[in-house]
Each structure stands twice: as C-alpha cells, then as structure tokens.
PDB file of N, CA and C in Angstrom:
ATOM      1  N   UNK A   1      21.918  34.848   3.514  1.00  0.00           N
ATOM      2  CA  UNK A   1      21.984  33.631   2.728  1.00  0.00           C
ATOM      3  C   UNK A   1      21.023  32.603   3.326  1.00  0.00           C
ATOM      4  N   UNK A   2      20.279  32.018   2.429  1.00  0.00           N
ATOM      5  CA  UNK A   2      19.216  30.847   3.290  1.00  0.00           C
ATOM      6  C   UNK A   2      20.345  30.003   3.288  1.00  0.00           C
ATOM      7  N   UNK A   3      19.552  29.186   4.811  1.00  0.00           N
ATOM      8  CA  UNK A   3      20.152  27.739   5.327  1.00  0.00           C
ATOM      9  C   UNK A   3      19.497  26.788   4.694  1.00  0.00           C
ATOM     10  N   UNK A   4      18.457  27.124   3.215  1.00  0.00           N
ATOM     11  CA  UNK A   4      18.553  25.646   2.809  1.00  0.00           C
ATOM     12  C   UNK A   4      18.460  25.733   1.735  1.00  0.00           C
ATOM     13  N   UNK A   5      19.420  24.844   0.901  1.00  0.00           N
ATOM     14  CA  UNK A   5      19.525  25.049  -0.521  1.00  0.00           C
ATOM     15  C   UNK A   5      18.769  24.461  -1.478  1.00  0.00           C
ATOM     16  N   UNK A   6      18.832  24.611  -2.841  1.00  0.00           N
ATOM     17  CA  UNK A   6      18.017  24.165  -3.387  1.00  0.00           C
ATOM     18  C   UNK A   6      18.232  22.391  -3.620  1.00  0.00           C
ATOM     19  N   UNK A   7      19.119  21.998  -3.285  1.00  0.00           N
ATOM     20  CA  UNK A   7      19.126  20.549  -3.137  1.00  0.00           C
ATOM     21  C   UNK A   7      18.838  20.057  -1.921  1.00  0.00           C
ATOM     22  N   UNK A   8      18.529  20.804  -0.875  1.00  0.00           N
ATOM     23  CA  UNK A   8      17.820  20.422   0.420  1.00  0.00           C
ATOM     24  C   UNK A   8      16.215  19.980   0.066  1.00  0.00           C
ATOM     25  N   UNK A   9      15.860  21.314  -0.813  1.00  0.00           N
ATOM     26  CA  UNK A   9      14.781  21.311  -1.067  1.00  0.00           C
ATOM     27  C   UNK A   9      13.620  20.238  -1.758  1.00  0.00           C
ATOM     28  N   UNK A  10      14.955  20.011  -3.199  1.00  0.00           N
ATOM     29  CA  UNK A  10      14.701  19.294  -3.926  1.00  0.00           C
ATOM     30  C   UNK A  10      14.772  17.699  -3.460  1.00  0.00           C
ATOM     31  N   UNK A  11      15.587  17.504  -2.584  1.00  0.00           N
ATOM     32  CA  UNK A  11      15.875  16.241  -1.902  1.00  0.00           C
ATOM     33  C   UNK A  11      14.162  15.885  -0.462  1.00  0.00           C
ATOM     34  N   UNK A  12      14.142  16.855  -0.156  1.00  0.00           N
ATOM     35  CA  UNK A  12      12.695  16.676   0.886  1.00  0.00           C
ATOM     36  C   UNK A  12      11.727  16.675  -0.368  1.00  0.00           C
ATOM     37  N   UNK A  13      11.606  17.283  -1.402  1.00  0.00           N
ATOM     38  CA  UNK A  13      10.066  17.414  -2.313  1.00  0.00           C
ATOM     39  C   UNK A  13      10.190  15.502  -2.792  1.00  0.00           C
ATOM     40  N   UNK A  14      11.623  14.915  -3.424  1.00  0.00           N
ATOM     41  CA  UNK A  14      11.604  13.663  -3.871  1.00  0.00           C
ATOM     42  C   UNK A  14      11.096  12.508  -2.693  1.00  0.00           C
ATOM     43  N   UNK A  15      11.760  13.159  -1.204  1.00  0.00           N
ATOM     44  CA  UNK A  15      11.689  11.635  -0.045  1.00  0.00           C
ATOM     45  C   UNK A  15       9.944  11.723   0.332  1.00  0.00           C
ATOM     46  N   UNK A  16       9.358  13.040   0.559  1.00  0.00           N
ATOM     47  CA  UNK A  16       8.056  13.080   0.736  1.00  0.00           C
ATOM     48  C   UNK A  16       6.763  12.970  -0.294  1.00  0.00           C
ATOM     49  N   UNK A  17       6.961  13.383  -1.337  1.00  0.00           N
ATOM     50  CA  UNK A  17       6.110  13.439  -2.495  1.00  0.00           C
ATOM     51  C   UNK A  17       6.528  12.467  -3.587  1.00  0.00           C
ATOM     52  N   UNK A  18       8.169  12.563  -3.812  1.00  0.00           N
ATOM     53  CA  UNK A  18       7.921  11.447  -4.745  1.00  0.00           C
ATOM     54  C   UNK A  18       7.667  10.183  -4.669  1.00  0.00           C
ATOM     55  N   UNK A  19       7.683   9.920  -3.437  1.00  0.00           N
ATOM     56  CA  UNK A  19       7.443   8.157  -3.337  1.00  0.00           C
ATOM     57  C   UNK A  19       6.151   8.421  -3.577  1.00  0.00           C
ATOM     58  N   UNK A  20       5.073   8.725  -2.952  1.00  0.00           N
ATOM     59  CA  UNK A  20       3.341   8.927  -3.375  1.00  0.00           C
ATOM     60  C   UNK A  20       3.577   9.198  -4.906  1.00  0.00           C
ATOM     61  N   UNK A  21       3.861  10.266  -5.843  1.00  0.00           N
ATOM     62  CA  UNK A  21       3.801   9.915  -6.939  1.00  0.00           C
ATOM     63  C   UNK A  21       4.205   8.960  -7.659  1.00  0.00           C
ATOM     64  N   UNK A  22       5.276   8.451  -7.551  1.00  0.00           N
ATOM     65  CA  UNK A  22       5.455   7.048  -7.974  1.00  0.00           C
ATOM     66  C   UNK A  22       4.771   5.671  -7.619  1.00  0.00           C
ATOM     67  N   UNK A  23       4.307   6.128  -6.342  1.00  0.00           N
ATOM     68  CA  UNK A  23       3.370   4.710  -5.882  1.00  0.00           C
ATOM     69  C   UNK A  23       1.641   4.983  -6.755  1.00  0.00           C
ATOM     70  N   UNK A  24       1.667   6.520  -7.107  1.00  0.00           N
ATOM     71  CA  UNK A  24       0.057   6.356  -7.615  1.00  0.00           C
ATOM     72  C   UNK A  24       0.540   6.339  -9.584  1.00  0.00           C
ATOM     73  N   UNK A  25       1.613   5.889  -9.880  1.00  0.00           N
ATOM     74  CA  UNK A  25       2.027   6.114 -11.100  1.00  0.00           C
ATOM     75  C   UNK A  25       1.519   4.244 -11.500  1.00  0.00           C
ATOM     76  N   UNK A  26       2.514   3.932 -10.238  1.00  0.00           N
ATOM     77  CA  UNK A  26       2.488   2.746 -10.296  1.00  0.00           C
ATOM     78  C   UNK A  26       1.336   1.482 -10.479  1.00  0.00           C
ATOM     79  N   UNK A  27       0.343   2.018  -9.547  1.00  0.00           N
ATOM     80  CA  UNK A  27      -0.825   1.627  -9.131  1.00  0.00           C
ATOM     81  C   UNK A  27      -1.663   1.924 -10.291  1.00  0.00           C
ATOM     82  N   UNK A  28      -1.877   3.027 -11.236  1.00  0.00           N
ATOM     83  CA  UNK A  28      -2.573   3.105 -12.102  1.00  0.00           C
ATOM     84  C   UNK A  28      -2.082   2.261 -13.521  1.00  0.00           C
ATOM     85  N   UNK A  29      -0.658   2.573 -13.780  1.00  0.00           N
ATOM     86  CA  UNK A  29      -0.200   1.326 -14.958  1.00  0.00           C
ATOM     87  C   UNK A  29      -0.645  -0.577 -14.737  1.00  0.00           C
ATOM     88  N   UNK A  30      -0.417  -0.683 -13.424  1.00  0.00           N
ATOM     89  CA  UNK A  30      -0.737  -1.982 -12.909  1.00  0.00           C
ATOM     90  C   UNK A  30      -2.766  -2.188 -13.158  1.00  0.00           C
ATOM     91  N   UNK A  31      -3.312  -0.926 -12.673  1.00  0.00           N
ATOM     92  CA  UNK A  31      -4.840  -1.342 -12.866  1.00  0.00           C
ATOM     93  C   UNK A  31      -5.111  -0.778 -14.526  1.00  0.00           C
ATOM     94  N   UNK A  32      -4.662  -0.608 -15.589  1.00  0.00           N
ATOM     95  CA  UNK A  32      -4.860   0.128 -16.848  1.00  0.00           C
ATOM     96  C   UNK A  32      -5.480  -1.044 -17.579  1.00  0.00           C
ATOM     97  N   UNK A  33      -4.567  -2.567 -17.053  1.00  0.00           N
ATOM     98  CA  UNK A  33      -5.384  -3.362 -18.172  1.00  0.00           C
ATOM     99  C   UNK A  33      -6.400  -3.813 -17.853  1.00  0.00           C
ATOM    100  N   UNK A  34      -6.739  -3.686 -16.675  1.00  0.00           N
ATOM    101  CA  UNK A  34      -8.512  -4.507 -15.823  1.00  0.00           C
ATOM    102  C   UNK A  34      -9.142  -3.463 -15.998  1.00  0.00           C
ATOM    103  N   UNK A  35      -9.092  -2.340 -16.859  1.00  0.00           N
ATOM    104  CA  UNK A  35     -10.481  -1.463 -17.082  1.00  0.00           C
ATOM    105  C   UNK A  35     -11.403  -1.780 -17.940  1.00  0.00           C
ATOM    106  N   UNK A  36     -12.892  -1.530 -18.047  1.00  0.00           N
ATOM    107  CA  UNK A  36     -13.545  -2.083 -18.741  1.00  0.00           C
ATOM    108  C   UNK A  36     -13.439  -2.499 -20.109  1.00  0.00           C
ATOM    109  N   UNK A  37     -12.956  -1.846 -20.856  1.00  0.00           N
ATOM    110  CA  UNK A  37     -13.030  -1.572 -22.102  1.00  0.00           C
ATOM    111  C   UNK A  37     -11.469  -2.471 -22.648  1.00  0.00           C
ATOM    112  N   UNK A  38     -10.924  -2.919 -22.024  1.00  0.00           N
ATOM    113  CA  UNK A  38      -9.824  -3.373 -22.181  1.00  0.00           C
ATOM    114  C   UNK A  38      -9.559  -5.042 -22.527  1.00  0.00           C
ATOM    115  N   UNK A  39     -10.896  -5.496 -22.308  1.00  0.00           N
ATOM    116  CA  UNK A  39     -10.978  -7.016 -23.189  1.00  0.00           C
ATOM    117  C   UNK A  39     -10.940  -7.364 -24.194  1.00  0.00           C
ATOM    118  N   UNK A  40     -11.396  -6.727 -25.174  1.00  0.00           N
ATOM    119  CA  UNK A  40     -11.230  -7.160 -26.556  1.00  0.00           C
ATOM    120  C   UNK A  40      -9.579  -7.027 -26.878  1.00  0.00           C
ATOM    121  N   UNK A  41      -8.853  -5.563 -26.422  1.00  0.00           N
ATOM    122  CA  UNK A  41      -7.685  -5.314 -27.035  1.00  0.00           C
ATOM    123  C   UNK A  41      -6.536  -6.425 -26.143  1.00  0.00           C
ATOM    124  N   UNK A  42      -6.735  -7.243 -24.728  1.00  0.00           N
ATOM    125  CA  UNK A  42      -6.114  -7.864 -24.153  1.00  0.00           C
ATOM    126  C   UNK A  42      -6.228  -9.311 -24.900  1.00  0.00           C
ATOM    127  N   UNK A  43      -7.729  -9.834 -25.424  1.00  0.00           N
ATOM    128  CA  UNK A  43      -7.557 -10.842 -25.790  1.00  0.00           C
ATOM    129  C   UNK A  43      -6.976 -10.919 -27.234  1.00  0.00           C
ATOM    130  N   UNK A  44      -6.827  -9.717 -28.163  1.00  0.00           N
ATOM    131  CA  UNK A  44      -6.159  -9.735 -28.679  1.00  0.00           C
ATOM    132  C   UNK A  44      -4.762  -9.989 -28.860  1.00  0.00           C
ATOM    133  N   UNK A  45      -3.973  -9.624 -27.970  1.00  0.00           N
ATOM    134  CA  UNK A  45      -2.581  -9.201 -27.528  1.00  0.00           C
ATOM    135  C   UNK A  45      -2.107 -10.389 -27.104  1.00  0.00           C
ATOM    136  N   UNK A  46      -3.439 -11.390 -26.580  1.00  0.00           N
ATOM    137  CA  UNK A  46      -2.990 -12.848 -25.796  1.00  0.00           C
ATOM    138  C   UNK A  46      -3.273 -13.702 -27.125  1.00  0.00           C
ATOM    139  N   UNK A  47      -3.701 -13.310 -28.223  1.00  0.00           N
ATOM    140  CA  UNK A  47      -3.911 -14.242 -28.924  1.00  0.00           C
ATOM    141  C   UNK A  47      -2.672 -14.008 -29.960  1.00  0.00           C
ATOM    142  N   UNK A  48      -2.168 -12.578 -30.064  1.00  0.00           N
ATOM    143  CA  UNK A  48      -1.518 -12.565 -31.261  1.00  0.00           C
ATOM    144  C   UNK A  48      -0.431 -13.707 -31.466  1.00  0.00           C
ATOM    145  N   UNK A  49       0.413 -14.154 -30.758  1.00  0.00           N
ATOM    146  CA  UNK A  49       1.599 -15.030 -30.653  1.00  0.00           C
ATOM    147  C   UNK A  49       1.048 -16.240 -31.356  1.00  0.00           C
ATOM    148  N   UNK A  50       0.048 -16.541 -31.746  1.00  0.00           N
ATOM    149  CA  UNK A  50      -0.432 -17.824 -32.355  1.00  0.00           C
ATOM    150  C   UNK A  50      -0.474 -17.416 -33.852  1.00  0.00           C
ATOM    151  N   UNK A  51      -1.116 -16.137 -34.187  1.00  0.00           N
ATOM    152  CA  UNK A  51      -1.076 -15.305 -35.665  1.00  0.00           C
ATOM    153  C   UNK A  51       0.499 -15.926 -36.547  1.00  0.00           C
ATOM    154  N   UNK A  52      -0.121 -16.230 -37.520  1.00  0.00           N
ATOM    155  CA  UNK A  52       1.653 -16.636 -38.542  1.00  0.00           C
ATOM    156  C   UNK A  52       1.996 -15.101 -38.971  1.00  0.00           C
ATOM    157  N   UNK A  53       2.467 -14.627 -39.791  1.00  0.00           N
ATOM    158  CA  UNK A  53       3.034 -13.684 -40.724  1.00  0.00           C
ATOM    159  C   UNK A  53       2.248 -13.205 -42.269  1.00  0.00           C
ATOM    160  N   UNK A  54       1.755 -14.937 -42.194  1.00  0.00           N
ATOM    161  CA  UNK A  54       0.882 -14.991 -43.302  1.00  0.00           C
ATOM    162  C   UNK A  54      -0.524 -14.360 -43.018  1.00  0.00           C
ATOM    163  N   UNK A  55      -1.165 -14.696 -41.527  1.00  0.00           N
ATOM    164  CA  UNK A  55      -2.701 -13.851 -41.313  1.00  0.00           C
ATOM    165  C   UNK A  55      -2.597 -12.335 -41.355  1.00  0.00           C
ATOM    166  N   UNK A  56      -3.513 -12.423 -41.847  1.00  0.00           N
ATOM    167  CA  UNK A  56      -4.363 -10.670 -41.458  1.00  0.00           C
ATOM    168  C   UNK A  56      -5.105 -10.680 -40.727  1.00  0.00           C
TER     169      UNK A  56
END
C-alpha cells in the first residue's frame, strides 16, 4: 500500500504549484487592460456611463 495518498498528493501539487498558478493567473488579468490595443475599448467602457438609453 503507498504511504501517500492521493490527497497527500493533491494537497502538495495545490501548496507548491497552485499558488504560482494563481499568482500568474492573477498578474495577467491585472496587466490585460494596459495592453496595447486596449484603448479605444477602455475609453469606451469609461465613457459608457454618460451614454442615455436614448444614444446609439
């Protein structure tokens, strides 16, 4: 019988790897809107709240 089970396992893959995946999950949602291409659709998004119901 192994001495380590699969929740040993699964518990070392989450404390060692998942924090790095979550920290590079993190880090990329946080830099997504400063990419180049991302000004027009941001100043959009900052402007919409002024738009009535009535604009198109």
């Amino acid at each position: 019988m192994s001495t380590h089970s699969t929740y040993d396992m699964l518990r070392h893959l989450a404390d060692s790897w998942g924090l790095l995946v979550m920290t590079a999950i993190f880090v990329g949602l946080s830099a997504w809107p400063f990419r180049p291409g991302a000004k027009p659709l941001n100043r959009e998004a900052a402007n919409s709240i002024f738009k009535d119901e009535t604009d198109v």
